[in-house]
N, C-alpha and C. Protein backbone atom coordinates (compact mmCIF):
# COMPACT_ATOMS: atom_id res chain seq x y z
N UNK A 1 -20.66 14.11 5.36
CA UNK A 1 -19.27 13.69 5.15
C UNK A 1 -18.89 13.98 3.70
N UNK A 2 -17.66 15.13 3.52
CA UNK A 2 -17.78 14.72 2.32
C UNK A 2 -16.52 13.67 1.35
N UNK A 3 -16.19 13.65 0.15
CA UNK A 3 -16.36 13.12 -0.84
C UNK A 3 -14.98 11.82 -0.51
N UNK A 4 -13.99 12.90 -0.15
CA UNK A 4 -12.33 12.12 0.53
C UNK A 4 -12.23 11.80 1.82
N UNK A 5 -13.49 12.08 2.74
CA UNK A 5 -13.86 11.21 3.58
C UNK A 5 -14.40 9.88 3.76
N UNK A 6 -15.65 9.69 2.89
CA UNK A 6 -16.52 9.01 2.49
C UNK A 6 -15.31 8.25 2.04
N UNK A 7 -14.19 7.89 0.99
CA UNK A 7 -13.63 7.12 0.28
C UNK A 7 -12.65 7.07 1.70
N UNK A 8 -12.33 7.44 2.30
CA UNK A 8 -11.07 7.09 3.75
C UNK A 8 -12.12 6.18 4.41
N UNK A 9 -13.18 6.25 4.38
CA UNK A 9 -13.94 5.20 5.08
C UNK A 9 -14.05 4.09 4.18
N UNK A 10 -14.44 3.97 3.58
CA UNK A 10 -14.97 3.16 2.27
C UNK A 10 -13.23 1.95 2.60
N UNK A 11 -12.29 2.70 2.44
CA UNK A 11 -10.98 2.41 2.81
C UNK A 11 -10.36 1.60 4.04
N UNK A 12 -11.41 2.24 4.56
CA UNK A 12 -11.14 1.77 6.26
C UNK A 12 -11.88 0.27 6.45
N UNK A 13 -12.87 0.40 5.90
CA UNK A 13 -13.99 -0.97 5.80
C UNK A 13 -13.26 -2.39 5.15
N UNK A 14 -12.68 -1.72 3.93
CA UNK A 14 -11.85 -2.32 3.14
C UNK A 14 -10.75 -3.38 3.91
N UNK A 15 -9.90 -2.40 5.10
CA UNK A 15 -9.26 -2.66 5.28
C UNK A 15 -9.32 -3.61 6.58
N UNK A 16 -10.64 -3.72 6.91
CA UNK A 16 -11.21 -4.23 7.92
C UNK A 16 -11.42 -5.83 7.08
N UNK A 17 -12.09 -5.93 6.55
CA UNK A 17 -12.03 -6.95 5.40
C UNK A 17 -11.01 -8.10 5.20
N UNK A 18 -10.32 -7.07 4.56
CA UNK A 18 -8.94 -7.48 4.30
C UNK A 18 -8.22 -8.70 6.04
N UNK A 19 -8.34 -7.66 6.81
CA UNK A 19 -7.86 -7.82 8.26
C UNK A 19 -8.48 -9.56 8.63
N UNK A 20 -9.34 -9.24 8.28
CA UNK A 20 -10.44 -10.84 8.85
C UNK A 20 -10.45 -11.95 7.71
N UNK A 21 -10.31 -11.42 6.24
CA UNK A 21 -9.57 -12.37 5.55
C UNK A 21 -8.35 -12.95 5.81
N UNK A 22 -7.33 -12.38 6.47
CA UNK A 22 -6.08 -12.94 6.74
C UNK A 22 -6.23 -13.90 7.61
N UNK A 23 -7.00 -13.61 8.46
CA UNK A 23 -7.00 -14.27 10.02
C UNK A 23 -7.92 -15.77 9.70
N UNK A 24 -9.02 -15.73 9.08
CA UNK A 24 -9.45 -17.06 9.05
C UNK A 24 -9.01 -17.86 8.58
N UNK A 25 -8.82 -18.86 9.63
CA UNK A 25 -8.63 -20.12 9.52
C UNK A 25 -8.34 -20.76 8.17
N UNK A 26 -7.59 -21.10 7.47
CA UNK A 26 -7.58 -22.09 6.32
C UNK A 26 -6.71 -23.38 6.04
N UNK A 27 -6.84 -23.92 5.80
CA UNK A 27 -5.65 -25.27 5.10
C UNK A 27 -4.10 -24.83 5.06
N UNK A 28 -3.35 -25.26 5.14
CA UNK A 28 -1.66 -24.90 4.90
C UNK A 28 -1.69 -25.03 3.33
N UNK A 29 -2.23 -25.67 2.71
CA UNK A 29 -1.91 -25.75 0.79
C UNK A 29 -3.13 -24.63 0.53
N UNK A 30 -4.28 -24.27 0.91
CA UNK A 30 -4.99 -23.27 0.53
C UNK A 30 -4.37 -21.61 0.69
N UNK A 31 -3.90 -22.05 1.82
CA UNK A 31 -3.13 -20.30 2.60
C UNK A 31 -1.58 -20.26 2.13
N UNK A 32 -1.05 -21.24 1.58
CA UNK A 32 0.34 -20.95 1.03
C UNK A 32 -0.08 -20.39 -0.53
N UNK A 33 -0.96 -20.90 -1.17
CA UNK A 33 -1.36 -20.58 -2.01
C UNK A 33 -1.94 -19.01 -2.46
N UNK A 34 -2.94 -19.05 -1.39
CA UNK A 34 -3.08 -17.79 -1.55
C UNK A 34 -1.55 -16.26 -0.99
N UNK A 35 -0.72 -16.43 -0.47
CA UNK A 35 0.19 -15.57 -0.22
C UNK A 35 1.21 -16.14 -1.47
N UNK A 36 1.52 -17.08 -2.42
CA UNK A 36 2.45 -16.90 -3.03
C UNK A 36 1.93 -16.27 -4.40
N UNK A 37 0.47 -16.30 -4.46
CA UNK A 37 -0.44 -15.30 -5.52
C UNK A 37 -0.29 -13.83 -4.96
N UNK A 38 -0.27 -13.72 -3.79
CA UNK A 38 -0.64 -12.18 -3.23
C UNK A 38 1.04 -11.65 -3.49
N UNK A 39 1.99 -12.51 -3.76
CA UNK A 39 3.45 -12.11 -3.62
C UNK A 39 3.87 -11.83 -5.40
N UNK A 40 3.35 -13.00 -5.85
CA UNK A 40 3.84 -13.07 -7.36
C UNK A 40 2.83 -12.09 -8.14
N UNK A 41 1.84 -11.78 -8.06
CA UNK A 41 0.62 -11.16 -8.89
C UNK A 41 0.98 -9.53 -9.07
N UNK A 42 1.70 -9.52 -10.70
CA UNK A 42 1.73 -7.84 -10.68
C UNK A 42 0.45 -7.04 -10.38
N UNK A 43 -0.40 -7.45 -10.43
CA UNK A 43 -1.39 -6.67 -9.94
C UNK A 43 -1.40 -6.08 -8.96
N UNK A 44 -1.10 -6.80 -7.69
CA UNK A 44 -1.13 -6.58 -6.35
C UNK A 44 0.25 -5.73 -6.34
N UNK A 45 1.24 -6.06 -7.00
CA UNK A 45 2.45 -4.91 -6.76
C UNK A 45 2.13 -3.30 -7.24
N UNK A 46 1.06 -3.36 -8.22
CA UNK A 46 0.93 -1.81 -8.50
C UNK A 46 -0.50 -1.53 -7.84
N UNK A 47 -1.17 -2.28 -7.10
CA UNK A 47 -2.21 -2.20 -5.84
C UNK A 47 -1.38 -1.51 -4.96
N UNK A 48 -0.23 -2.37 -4.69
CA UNK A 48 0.22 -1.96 -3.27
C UNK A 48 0.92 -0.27 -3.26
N UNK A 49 1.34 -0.16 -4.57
CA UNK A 49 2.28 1.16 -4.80
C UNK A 49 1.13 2.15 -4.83
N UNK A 50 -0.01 1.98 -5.48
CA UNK A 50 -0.99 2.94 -5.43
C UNK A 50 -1.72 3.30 -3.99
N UNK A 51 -1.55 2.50 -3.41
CA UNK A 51 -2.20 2.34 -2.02
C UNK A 51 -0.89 3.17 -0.69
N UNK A 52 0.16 2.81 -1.52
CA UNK A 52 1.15 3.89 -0.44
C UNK A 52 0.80 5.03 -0.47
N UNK A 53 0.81 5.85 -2.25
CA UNK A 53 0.67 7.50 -2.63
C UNK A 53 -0.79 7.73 -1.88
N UNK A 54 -1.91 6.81 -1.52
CA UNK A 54 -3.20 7.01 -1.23
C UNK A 54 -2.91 7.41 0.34
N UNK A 55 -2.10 6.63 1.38
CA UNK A 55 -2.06 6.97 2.44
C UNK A 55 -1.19 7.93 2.83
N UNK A 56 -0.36 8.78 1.69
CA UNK A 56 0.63 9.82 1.83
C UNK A 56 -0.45 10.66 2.15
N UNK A 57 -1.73 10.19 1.24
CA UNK A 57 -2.98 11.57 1.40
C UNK A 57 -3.27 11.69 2.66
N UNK A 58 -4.12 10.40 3.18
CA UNK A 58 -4.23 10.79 4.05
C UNK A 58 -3.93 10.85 5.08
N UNK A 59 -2.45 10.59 5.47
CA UNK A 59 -1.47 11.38 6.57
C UNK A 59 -1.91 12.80 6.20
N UNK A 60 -1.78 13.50 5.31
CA UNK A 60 -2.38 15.20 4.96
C UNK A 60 -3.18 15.23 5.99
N UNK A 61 -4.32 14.41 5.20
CA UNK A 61 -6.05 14.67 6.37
C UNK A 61 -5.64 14.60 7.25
N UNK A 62 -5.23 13.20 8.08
CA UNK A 62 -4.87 13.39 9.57
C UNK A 62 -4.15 14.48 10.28
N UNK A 63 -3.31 15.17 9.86
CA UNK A 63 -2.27 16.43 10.26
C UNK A 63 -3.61 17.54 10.45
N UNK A 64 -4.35 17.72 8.93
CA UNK A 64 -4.97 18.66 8.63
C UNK A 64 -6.18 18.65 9.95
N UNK A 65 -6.87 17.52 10.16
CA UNK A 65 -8.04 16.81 11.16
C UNK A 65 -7.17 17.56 12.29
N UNK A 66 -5.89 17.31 12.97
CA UNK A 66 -5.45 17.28 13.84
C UNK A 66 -5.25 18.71 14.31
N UNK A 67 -4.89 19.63 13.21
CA UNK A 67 -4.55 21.18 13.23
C UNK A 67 -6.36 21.75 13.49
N UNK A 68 -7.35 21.10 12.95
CA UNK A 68 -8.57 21.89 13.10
C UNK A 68 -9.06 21.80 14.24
N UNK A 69 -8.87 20.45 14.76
CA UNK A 69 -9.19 19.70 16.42
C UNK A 69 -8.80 20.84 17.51
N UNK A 70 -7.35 21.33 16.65
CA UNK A 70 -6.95 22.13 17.77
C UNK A 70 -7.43 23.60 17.71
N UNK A 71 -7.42 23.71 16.86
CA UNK A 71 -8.06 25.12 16.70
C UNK A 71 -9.80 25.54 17.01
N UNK A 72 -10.30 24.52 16.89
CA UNK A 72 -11.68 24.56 17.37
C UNK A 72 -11.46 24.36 18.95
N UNK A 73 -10.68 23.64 19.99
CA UNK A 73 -10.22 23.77 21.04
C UNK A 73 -10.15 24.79 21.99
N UNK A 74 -8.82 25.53 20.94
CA UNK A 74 -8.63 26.78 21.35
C UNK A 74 -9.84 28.47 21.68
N UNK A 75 -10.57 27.70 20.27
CA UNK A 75 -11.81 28.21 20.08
C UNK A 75 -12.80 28.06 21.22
N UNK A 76 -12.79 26.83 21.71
CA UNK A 76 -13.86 27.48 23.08
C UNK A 76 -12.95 27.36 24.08
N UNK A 77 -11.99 26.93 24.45
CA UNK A 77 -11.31 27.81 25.31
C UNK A 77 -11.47 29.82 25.73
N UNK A 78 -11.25 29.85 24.46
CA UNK A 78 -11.55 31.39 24.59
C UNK A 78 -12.91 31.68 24.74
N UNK A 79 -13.68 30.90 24.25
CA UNK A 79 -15.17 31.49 24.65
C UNK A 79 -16.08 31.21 25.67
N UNK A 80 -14.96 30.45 26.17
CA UNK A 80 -15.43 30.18 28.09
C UNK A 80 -15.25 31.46 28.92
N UNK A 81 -14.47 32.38 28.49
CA UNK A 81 -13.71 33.29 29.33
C UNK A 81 -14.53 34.37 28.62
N UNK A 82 -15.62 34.34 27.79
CA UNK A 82 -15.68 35.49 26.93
C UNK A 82 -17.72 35.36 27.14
N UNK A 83 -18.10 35.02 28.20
CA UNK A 83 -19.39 34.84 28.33
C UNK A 83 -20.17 36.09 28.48
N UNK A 84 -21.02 36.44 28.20
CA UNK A 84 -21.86 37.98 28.52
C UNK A 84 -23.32 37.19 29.27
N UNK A 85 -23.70 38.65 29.24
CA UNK A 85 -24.84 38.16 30.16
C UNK A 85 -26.32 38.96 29.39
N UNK A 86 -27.74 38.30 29.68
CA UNK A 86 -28.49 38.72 29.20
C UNK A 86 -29.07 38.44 27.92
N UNK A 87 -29.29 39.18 26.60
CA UNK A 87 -29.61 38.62 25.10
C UNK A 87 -28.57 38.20 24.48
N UNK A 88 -27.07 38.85 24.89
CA UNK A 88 -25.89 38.09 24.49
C UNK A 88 -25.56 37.01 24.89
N UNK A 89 -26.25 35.88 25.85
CA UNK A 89 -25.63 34.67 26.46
C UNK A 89 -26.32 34.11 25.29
N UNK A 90 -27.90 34.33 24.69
CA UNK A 90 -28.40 33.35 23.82
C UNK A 90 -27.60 33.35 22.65
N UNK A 91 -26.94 34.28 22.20
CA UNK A 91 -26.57 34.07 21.16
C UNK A 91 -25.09 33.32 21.05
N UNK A 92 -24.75 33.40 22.19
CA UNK A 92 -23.31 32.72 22.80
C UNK A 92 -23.58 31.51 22.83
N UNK A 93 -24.69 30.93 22.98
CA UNK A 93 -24.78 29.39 23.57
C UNK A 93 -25.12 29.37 21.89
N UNK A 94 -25.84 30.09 20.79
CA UNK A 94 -25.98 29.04 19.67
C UNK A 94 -24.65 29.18 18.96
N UNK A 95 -23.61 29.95 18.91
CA UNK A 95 -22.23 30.51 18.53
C UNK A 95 -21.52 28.68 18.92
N UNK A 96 -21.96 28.54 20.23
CA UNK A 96 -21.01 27.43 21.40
C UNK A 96 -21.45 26.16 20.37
N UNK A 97 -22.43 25.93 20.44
CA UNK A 97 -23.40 24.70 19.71
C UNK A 97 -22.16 24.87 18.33
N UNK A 98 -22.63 25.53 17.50
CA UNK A 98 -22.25 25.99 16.38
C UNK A 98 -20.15 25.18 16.03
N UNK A 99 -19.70 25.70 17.23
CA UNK A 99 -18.47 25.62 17.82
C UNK A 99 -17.73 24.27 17.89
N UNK A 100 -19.18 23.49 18.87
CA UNK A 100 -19.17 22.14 19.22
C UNK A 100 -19.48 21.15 18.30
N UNK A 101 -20.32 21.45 17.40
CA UNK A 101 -20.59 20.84 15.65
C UNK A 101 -19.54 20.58 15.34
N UNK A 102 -18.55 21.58 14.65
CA UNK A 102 -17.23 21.65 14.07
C UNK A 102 -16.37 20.68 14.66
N UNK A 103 -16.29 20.62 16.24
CA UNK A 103 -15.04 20.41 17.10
C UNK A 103 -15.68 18.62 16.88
N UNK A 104 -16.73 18.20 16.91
CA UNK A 104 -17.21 16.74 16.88
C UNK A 104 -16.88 16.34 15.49
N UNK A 105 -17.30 17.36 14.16
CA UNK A 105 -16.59 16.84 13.00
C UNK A 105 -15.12 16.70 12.80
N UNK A 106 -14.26 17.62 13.21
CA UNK A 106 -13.10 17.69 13.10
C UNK A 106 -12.56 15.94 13.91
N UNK A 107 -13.32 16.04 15.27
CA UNK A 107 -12.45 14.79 15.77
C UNK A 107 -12.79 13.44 15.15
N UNK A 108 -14.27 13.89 14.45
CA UNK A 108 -14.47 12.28 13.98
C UNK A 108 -13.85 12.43 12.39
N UNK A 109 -13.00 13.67 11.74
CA UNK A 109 -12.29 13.31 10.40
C UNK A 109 -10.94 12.78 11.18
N UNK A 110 -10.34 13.26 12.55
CA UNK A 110 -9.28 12.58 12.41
C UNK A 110 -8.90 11.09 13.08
N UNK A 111 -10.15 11.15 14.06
CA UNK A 111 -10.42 9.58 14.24
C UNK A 111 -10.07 8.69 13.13
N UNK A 112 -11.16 8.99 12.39
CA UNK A 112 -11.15 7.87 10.83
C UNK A 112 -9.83 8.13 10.40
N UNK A 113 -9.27 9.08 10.19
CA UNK A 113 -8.06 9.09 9.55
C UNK A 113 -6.46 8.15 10.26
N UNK A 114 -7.03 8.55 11.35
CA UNK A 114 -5.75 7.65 12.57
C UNK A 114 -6.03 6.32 12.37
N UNK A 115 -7.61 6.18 12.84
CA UNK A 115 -7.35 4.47 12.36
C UNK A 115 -7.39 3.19 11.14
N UNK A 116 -7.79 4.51 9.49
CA UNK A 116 -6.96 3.91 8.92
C UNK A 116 -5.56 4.07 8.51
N UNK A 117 -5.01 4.98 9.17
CA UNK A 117 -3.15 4.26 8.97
C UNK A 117 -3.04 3.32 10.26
N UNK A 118 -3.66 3.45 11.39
CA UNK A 118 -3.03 2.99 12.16
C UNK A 118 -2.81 0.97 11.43
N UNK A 119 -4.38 0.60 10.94
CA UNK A 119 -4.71 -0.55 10.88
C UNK A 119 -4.18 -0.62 9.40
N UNK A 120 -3.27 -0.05 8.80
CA UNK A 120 -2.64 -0.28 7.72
C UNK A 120 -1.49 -1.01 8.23
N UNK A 121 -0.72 -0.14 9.13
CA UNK A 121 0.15 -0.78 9.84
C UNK A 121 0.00 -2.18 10.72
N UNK A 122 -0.88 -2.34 11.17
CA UNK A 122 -1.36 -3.59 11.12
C UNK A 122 -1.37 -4.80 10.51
N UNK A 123 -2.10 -4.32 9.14
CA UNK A 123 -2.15 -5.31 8.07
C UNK A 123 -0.68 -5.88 7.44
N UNK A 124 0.32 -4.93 7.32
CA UNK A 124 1.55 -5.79 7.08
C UNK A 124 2.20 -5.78 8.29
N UNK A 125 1.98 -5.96 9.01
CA UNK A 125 2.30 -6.48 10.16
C UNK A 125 2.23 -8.44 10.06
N UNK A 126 0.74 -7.84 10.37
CA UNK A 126 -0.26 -9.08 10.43
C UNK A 126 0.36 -10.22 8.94
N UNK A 127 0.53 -9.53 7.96
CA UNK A 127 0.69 -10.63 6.75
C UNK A 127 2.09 -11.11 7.03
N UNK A 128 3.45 -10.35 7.46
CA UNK A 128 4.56 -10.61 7.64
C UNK A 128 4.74 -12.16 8.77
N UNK A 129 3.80 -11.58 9.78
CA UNK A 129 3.71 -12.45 10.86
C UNK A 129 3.40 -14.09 9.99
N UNK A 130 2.20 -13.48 9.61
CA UNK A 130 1.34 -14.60 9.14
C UNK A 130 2.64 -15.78 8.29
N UNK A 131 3.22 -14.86 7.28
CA UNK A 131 4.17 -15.51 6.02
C UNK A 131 5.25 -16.16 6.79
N UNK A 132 5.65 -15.30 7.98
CA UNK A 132 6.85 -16.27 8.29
C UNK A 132 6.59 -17.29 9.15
N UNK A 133 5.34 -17.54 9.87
CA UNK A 133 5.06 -18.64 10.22
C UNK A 133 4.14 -19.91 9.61
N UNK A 134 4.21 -19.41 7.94
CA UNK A 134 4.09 -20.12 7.18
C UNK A 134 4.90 -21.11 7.10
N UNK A 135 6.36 -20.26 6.65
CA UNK A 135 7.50 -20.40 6.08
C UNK A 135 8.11 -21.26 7.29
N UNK A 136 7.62 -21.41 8.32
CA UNK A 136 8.59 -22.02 9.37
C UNK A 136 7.64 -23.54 9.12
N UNK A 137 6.45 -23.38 9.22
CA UNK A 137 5.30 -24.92 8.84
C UNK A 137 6.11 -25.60 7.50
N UNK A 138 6.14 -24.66 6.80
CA UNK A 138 6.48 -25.77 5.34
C UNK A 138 8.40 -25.86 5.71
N UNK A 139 8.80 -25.90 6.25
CA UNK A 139 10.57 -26.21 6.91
C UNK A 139 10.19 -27.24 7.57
N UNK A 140 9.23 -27.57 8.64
CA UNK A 140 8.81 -28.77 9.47
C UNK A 140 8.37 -29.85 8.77
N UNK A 141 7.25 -29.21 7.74
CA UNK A 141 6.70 -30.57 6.85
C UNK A 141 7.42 -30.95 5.86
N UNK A 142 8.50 -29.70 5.54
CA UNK A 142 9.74 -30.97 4.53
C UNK A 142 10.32 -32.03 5.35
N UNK A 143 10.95 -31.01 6.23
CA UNK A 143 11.82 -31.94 7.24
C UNK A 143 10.96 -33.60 7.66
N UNK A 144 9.89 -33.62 7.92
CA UNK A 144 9.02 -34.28 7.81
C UNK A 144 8.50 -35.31 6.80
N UNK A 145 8.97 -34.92 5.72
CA UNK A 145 9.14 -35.43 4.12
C UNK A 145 7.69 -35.20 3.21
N UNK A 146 6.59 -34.31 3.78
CA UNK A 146 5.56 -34.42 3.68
C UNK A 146 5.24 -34.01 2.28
N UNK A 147 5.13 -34.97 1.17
CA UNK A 147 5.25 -34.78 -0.70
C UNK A 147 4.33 -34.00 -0.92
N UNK A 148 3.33 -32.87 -0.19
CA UNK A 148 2.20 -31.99 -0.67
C UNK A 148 3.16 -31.07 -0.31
N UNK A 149 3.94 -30.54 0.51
CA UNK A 149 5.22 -29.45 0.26
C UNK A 149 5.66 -29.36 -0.88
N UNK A 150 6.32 -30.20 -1.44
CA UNK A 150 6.91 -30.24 -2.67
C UNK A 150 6.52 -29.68 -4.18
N UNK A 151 5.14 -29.85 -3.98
CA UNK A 151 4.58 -29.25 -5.00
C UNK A 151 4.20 -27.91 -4.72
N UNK A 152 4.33 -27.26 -5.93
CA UNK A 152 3.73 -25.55 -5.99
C UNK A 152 4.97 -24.65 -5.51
N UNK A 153 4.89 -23.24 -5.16
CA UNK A 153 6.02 -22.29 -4.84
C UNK A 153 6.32 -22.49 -3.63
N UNK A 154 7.63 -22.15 -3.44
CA UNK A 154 8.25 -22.65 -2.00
C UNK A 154 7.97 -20.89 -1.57
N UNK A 155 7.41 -21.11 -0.22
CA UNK A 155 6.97 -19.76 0.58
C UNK A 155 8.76 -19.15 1.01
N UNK A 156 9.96 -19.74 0.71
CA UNK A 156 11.13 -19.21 1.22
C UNK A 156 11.39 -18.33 0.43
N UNK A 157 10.97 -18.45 -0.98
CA UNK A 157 11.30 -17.63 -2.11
C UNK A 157 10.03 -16.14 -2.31
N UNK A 158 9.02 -15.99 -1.07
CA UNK A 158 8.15 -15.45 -1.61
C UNK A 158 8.63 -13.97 -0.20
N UNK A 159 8.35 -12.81 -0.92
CA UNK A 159 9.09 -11.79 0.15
C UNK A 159 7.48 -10.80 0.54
N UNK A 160 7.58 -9.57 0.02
CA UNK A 160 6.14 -8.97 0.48
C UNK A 160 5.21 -9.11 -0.20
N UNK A 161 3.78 -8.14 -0.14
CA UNK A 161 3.27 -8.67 -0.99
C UNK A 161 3.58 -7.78 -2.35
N UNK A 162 3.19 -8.75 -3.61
CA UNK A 162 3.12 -8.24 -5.17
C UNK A 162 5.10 -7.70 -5.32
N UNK A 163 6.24 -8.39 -4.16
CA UNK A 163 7.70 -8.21 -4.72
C UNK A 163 7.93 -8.86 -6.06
N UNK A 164 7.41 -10.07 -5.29
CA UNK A 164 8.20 -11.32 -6.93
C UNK A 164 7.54 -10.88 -7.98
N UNK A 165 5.78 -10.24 -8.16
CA UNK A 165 5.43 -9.84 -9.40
C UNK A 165 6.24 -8.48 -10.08
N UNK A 166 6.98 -7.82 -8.66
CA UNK A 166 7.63 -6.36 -9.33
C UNK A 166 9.05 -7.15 -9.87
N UNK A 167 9.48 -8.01 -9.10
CA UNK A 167 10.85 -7.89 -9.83
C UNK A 167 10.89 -9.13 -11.19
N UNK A 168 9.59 -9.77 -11.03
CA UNK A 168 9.54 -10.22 -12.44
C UNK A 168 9.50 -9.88 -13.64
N UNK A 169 8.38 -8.51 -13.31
CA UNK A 169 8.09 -7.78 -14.44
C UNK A 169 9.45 -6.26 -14.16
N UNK A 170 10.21 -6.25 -13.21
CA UNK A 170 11.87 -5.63 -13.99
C UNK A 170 12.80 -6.07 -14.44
N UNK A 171 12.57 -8.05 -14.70
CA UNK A 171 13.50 -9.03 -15.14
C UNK A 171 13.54 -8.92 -16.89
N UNK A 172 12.07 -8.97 -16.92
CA UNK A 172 11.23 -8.89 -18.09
C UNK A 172 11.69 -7.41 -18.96
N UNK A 173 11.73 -6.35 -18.30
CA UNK A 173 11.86 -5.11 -19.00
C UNK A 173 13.51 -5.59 -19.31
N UNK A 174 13.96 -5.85 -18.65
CA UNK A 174 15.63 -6.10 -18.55
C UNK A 174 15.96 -6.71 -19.44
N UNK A 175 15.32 -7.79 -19.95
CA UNK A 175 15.39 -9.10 -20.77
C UNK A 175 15.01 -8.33 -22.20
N UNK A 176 14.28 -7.79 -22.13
CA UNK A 176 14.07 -6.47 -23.38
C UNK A 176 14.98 -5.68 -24.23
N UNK A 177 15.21 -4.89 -23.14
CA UNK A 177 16.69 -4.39 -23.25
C UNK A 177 17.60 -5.07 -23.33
N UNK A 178 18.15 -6.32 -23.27
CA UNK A 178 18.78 -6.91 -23.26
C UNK A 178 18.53 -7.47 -25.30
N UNK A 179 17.43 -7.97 -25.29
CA UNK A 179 17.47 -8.51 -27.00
C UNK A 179 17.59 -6.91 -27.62
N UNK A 180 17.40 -5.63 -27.64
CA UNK A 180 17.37 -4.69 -28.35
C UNK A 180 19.04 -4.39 -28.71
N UNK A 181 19.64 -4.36 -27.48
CA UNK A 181 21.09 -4.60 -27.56
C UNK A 181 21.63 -5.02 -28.42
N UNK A 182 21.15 -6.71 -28.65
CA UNK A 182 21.74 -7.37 -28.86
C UNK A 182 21.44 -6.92 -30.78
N UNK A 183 20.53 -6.95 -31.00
CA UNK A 183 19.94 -6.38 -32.43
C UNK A 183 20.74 -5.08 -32.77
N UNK A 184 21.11 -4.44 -31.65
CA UNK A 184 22.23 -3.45 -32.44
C UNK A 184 23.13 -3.59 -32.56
N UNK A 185 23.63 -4.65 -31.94
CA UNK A 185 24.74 -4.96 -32.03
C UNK A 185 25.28 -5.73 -32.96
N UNK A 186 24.43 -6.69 -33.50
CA UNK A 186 24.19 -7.08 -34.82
C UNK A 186 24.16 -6.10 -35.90
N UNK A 187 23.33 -5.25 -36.10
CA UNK A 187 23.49 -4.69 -37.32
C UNK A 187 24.57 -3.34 -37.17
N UNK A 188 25.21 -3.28 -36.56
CA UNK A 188 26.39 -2.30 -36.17
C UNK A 188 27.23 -3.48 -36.99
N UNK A 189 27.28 -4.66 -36.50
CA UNK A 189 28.33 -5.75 -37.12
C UNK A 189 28.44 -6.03 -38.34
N UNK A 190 27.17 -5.64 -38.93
CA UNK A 190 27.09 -5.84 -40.04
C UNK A 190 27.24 -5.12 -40.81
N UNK A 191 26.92 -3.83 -40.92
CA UNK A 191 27.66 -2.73 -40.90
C UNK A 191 28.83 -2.08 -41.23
N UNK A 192 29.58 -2.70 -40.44
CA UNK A 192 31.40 -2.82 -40.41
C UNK A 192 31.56 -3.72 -41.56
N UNK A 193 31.29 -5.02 -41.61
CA UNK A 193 31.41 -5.99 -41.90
C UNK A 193 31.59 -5.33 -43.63
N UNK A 194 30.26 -4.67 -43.58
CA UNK A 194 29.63 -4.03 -44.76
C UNK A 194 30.97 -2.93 -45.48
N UNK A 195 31.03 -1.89 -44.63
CA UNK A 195 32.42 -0.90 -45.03
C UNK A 195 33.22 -1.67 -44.88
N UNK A 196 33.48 -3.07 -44.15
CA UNK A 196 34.77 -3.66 -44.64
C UNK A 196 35.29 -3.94 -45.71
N UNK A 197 33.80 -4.60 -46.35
CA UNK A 197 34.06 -5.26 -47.86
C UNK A 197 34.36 -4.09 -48.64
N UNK A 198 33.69 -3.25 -48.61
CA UNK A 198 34.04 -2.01 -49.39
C UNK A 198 35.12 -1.35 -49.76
N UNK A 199 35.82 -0.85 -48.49
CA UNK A 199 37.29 -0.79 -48.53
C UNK A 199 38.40 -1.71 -48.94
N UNK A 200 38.04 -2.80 -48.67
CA UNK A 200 38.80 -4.02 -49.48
C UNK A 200 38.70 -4.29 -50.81
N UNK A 201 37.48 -3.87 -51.35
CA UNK A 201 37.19 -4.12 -52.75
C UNK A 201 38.15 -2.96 -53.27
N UNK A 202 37.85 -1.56 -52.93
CA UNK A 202 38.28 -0.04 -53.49
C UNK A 202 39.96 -0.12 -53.37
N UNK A 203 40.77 -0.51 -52.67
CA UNK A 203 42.03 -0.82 -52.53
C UNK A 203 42.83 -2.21 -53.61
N UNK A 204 41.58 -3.32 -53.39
CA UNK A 204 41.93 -4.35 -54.17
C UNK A 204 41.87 -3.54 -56.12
């Protein structure tokens, strides 16, 4: 296997992981907890962006897996119809072998490749599901009046995962730009302020 296979698997395992972390069982204050970290944590927002460009790849592989599948196909197709007889059949059957190698690698690169997008799609699936029937538990246990709701982030405010860490940290760049502004705008004022006196003095 080689090197961008090995890591599509490595990927796939990962994502298997991931899959069975979601699903077990935990506390309502342990599991709200952990999704309003997985929502707010810039980390996980430039996880998640790196992890899109990663599966742009391998949609490639899969297409690519999928175009060789067929072409090795086609490949003994034709060499069913193309049999000889005598010292040429032996060398036909190790040609066929040879044939059938390829056609088993090809289907097991695009196997792996199908089922990790497929179980990508899954996974936010699975977390969406998961969050909004969070979000419907902690609506019952307010309604309920239950004072361990109250404390910590309200899951209504929390959207995919690593959003609230992206648009915190574009509040933040904003808020930046915003004091740099403001500093020019100041010394632009001052400035004026500055050729004001000047001209007033030179006239006076």
């Amino acid at each position: 296997m080689t090197l961008y296979y090995s890591l599509v698997f490595l990927l796939l395992v990962t994502e298997m992981l991931i899959f069975c972390a979601l699903i077990v069982p935990l506390p309502f204050t342990w599991r709200r907890r952990l999704f309003a970290f997985i929502s707010e944590s810039p980390i996980i927002a430039k996880l998640q962006y790196g992890m899109k460009i990663t599966f742009i790849f391998i949609l490639i592989l899969f297409v690519d897996s999928v175009n060789r599948v067929y072409r090795v196909q086609v490949e003994l197709a034709g060499g069913d119809g193309n049999d000889t007889r005598g010292s040429n059949a032996a060398l036909g059957g190790i040609e066929r072998m040879e044939v059938q190698a390829r056609k088993f690698y090809s289907q097991r690169n695009m196997y792996l490749c199908g089922f990790t997008l497929f179980l990508s799609l899954i996974l936010n699936r699975t977390y969406v599901m998961i969050l909004d029937t969070l979000r419907l538990e902690e609506e019952l246990k307010m309604m309920k009046g239950d004072p361990k709701v109250k404390s910590g982030t309200s899951l209504k405010d929390v959207g995919g995962a690593g959003e609230i860490g992206a648009l915190k940290n574009e509040i933040a760049a904003k808020d930046r730009d915003m004091e740099n502004l403001k500093k020019q705008v100041e010394s632009m004022q001052q400035e004026y302020n500055r050729m004001g006196d000047q001209v007033s003095g030179s006239t006076s």
